[in-house]
Structure formats: C-alpha cells, structure tokens
N, C-alpha and C. Protein backbone atom coordinates (compact mmCIF):
# COMPACT_ATOMS: atom_id res chain seq x y z
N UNK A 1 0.85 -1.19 0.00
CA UNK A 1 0.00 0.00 0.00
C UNK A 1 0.89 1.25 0.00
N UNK A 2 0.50 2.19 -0.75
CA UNK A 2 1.41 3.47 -0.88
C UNK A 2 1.21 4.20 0.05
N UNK A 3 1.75 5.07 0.91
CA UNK A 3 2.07 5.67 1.88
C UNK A 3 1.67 7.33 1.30
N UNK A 4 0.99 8.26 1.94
CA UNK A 4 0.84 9.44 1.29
C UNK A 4 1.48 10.37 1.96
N UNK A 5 2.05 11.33 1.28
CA UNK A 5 3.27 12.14 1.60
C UNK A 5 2.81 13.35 1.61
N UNK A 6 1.25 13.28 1.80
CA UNK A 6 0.27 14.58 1.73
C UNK A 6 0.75 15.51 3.29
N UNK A 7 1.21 16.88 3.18
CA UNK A 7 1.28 17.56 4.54
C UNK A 7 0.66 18.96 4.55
N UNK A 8 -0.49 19.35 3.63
CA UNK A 8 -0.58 20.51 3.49
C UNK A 8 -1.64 20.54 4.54
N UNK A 9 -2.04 19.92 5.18
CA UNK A 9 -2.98 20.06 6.66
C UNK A 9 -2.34 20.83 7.71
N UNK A 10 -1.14 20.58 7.65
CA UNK A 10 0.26 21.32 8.67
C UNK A 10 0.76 22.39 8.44
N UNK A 11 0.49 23.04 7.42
CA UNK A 11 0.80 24.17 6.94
C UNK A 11 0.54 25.26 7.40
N UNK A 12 0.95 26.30 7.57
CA UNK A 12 0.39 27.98 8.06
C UNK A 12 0.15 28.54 6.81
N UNK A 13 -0.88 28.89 6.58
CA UNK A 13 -0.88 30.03 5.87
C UNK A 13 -0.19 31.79 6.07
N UNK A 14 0.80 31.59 5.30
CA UNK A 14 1.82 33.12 5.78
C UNK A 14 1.06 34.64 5.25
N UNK A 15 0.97 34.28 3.59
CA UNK A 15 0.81 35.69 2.91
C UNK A 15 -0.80 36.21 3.25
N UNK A 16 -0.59 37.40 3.14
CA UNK A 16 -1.94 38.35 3.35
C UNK A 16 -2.31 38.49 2.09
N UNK A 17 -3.39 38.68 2.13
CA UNK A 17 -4.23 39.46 0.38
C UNK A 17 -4.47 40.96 0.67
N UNK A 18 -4.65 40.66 -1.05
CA UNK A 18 -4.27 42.09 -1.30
C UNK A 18 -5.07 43.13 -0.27
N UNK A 19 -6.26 43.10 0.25
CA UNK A 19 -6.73 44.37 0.96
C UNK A 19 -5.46 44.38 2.03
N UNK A 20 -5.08 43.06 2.82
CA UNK A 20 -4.68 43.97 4.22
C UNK A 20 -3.15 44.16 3.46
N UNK A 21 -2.60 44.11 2.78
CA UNK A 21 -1.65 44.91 1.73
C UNK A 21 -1.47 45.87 1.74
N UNK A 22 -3.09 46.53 1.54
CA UNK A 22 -3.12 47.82 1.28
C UNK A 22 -3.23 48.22 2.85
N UNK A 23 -3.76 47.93 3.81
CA UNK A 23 -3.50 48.45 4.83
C UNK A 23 -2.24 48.56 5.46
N UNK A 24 -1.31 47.85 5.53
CA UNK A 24 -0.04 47.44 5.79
C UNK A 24 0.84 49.01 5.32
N UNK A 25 0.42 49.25 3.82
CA UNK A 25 0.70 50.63 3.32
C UNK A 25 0.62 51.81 3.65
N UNK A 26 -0.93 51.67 3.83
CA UNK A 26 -1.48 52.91 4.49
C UNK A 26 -1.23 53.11 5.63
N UNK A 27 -0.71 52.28 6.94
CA UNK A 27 -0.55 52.60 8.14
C UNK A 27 1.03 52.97 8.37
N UNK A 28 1.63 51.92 7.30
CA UNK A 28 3.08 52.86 7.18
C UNK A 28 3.33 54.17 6.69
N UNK A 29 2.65 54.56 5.99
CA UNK A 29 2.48 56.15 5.46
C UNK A 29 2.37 56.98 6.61
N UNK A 30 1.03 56.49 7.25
CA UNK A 30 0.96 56.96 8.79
C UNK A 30 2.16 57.18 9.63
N UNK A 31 3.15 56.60 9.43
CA UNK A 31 4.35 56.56 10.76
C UNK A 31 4.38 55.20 11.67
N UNK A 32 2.90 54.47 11.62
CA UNK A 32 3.33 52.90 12.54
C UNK A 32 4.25 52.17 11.98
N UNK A 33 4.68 52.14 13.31
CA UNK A 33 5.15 50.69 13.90
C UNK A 33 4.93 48.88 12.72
N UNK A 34 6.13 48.61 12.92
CA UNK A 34 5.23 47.24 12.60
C UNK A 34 4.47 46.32 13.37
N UNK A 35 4.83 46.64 14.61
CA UNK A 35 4.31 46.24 16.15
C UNK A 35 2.98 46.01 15.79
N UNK A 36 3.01 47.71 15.32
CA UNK A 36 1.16 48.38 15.69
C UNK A 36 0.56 47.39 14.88
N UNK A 37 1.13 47.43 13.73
CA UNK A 37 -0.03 47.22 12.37
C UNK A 37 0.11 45.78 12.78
N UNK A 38 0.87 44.79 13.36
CA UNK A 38 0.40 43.30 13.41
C UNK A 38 -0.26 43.57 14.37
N UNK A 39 -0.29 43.81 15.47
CA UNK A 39 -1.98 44.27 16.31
C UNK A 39 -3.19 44.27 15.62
N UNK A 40 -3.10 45.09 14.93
CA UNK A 40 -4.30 46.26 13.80
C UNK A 40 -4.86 44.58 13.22
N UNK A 41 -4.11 43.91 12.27
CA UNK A 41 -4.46 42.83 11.88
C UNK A 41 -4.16 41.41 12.32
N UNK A 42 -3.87 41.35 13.60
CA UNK A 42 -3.93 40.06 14.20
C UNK A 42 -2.81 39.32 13.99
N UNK A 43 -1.92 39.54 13.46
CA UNK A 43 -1.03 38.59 12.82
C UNK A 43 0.69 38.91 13.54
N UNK A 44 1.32 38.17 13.26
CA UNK A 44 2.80 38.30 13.97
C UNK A 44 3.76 38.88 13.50
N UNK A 45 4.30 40.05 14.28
CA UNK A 45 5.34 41.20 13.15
C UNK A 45 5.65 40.63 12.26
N UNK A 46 6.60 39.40 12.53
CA UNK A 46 7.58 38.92 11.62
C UNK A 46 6.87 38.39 10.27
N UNK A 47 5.44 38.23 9.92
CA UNK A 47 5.03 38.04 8.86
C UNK A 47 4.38 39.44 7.94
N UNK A 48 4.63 40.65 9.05
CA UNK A 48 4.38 41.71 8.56
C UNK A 48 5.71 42.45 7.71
N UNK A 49 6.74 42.27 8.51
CA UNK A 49 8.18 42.15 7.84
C UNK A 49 8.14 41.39 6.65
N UNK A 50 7.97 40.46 6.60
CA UNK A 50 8.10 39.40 4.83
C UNK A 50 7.29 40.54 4.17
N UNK A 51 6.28 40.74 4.52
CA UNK A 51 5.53 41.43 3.04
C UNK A 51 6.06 42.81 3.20
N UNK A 52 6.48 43.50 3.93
CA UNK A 52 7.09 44.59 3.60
C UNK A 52 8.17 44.44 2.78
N UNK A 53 9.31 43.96 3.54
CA UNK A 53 10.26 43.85 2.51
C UNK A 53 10.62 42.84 1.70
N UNK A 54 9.54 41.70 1.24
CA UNK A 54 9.79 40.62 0.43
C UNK A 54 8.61 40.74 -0.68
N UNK A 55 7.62 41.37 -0.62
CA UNK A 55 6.25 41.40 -1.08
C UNK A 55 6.55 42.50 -2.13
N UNK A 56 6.34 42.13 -3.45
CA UNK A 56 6.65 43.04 -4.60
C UNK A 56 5.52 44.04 -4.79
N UNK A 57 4.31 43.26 -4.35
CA UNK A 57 2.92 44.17 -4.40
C UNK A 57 3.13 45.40 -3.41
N UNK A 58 2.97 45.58 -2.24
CA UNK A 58 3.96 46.74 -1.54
C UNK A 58 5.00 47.65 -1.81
N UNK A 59 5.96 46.89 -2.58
CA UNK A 59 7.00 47.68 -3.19
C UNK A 59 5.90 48.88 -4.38
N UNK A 60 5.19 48.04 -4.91
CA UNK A 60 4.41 48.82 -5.73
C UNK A 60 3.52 50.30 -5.20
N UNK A 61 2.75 49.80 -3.82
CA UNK A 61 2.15 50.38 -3.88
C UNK A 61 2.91 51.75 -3.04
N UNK A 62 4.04 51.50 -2.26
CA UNK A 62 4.53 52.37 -1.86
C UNK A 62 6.09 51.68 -1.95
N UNK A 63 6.22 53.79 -2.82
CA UNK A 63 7.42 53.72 -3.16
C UNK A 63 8.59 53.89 -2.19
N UNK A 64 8.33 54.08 -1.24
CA UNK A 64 9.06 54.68 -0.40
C UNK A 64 9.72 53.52 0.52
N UNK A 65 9.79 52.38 0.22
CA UNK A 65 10.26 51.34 1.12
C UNK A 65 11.70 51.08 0.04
C-alpha cells in the first residue's frame, strides 16, 4: 500500500491578500510601527516584515520602502 506524503494540513498560511496589503501601506504612510499594524491585523510582526520587505505588491504600492 502506498504511503501518502500529503502535509498541506500542517501548513500555516503566511501571505496576506491584497486588501490587508493595502492596509499594511497605508498605516506605514501613517508613521506605525510594525508592532502596531500586526496588532491592527492580528497577525505576527515577523510576517508583517516578509511582506514589507519581500512582497513586490507593496513595493508597488509604496514607493518609499
């Protein structure tokens, strides 16, 4: 019998869509924190960091990073 090598049950989902993107933007424009804004949306700095500076859509929407 074949053994299934299926693990996507274990997985985290990391990336945000596009709206909280755009929030992520807009609150940096503001002057927050990345602290703040993973508060604001529930989620853990360090995945607020990836999409800042790994997330090309961001780069887009603000130029200033």
């Amino acid at each position: 019998m074949a053994s299934s090598n299926c693990n996507t049950g274990t997985h985290k989902f990391k990336y945000l869509n596009l709206y909280r993107r755009g929030i992520i933007c807009a609150l940096l424009n503001k002057g927050k924190s990345i602290r703040y804004i993973a508060r604001q949306l529930g989620r853990n700095p360090g995945t607020i960091e990836f999409h800042i500076y790994f997330d090309f859509t961001l780069r887009i929407f603000n130029r200033s990073i």
